[in-house]
C-alpha atoms as a PDB file:
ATOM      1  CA  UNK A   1     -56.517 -63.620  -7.779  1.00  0.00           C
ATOM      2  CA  UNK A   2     -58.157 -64.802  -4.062  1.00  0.00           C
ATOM      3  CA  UNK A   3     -59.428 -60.694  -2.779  1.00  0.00           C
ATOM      4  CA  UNK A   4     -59.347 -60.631   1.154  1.00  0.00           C
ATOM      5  CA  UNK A   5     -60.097 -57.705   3.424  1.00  0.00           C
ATOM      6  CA  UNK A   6     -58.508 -56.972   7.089  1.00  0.00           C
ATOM      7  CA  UNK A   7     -60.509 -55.610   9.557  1.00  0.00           C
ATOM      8  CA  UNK A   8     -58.785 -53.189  11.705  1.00  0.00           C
ATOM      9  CA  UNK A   9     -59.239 -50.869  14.383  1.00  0.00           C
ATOM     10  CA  UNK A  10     -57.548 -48.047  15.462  1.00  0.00           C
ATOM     11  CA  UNK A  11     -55.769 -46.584  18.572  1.00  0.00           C
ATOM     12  CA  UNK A  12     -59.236 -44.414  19.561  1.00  0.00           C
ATOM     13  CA  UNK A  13     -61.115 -47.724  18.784  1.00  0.00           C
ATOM     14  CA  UNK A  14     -62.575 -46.713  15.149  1.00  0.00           C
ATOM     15  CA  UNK A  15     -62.397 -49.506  12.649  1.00  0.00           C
ATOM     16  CA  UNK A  16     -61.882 -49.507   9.229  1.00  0.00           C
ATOM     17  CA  UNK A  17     -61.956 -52.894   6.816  1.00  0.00           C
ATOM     18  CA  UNK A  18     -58.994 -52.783   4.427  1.00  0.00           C
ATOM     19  CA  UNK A  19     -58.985 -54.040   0.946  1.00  0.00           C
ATOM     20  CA  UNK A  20     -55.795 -56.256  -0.484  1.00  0.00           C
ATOM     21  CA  UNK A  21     -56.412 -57.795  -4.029  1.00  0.00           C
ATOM     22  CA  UNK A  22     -54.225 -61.299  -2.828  1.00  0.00           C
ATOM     23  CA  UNK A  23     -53.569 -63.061   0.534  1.00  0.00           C
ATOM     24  CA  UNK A  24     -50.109 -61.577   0.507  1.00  0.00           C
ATOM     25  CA  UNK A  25     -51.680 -59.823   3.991  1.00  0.00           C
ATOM     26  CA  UNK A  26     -51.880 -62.691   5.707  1.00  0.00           C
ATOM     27  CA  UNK A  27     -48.110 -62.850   5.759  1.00  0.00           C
ATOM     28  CA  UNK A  28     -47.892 -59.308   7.229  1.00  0.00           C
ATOM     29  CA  UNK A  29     -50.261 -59.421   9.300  1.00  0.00           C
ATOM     30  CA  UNK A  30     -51.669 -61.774  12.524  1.00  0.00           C
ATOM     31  CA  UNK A  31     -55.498 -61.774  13.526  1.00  0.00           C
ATOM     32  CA  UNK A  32     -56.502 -60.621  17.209  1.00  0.00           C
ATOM     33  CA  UNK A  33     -52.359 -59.032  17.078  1.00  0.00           C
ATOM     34  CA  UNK A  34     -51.667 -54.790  17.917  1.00  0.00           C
ATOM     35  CA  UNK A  35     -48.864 -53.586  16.144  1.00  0.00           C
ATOM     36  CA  UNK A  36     -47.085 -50.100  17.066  1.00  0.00           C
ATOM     37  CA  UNK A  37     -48.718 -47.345  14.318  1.00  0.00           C
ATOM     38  CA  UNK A  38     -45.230 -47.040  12.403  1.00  0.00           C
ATOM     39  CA  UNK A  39     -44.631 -50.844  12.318  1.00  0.00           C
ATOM     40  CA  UNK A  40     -48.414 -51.180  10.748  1.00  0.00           C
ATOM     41  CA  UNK A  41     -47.995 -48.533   8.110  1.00  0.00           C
ATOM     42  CA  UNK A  42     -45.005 -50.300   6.949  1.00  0.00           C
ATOM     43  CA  UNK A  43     -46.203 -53.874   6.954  1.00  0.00           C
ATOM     44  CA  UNK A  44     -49.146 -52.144   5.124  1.00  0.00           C
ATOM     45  CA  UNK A  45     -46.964 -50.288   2.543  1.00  0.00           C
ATOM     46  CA  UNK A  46     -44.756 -53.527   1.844  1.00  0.00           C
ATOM     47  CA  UNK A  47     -48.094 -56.287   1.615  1.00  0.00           C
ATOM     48  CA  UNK A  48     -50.443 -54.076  -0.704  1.00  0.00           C
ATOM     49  CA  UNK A  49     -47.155 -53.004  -3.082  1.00  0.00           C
ATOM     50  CA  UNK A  50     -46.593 -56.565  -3.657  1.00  0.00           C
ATOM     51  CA  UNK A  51     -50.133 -57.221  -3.699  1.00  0.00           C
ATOM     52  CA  UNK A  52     -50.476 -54.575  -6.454  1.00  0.00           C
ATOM     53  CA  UNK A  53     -46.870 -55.875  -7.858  1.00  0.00           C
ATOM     54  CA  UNK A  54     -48.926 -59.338  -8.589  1.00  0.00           C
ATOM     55  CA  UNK A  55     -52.127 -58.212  -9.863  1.00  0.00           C
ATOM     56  CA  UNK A  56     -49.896 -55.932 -12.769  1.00  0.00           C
ATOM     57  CA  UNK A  57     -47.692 -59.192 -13.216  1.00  0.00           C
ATOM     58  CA  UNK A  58     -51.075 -60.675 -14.119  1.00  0.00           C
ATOM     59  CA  UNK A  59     -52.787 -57.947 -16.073  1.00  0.00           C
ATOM     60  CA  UNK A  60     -50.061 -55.557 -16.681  1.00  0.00           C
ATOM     61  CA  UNK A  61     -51.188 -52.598 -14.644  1.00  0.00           C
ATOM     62  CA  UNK A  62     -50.693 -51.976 -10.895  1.00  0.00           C
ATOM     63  CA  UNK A  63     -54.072 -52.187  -8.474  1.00  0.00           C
ATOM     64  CA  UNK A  64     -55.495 -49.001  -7.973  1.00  0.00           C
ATOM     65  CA  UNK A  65     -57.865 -50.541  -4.991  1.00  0.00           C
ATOM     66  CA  UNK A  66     -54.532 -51.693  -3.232  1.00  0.00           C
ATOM     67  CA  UNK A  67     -52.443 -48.507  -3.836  1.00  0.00           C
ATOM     68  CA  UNK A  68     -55.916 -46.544  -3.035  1.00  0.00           C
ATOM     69  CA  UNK A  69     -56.141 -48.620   0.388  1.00  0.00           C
ATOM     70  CA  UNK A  70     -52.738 -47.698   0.993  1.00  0.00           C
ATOM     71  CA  UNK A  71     -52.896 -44.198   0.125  1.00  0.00           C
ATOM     72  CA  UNK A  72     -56.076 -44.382   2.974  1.00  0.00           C
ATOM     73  CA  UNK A  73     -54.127 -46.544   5.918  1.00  0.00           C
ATOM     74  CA  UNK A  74     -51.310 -43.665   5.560  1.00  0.00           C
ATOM     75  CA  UNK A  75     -52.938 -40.656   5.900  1.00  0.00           C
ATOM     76  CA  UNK A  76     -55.308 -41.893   8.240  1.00  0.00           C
ATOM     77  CA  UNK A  77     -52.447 -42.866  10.588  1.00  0.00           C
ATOM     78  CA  UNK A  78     -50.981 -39.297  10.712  1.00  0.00           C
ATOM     79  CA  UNK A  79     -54.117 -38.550  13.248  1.00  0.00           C
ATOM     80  CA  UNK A  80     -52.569 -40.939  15.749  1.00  0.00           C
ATOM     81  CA  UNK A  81     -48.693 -40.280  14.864  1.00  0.00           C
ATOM     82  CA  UNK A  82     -49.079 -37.846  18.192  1.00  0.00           C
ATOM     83  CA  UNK A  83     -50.257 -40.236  20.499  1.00  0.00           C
ATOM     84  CA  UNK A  84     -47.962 -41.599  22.436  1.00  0.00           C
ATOM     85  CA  UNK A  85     -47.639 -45.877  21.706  1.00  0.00           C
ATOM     86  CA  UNK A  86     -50.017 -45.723  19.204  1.00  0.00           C
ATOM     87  CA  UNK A  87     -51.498 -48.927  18.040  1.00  0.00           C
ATOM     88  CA  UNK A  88     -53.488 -50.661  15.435  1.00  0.00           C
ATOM     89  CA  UNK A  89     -55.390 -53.775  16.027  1.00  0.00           C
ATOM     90  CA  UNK A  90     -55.751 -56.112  13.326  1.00  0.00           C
ATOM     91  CA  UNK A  91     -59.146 -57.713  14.330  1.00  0.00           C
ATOM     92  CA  UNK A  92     -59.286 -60.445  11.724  1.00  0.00           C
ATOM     93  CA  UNK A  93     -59.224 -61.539   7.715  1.00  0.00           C
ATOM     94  CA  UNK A  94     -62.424 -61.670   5.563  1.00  0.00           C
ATOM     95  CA  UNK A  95     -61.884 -63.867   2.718  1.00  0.00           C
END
């Protein structure tokens, strides 16, 4: 399966470089694009399930690296839920 990583950076301007085990992201996601905190989490939550979906279809367990990554994009984004129009910045795609 084709790994990518998304480089993204946050409302405060920190930026983090996300792991997805298939180029589901790429449908989720646009480079150089800000999406509102809640609308990022979920695009987030619904690409790396069905990236991990595909990788247990394949080997018959679920990705821990793509669950993990999840796990990491939502409780990093509960230190901006406060800020008013909160907004992640997805920089780019590293294939």
């Amino acid at each position: 399966m084709p790994e990518i990583r998304f480089q993204i950076r946050w409302s405060d301007g920190t930026q983090d470089s996300c792991y997805s085990p298939s180029l589901i992201v790429k449908e989720y996601f646009s480079p150089n694009t800000d999406y509102a905190l809640d609308d990022f989490v979920e695009r987030s939550r619904t690409a790396l399930n069905i990236a991990s979906d595909r990788v247990k279809a394949k080997y018959g367990r679920p990705c821990g690296l793509a669950l993990g990554q999840l796990q990491e994009i939502e409780e990093k984004s509960k230190q901006y839920a406060q800020i008013p129009n909160a907004k992640v910045r997805v920089i780019g795609f590293i294939e």
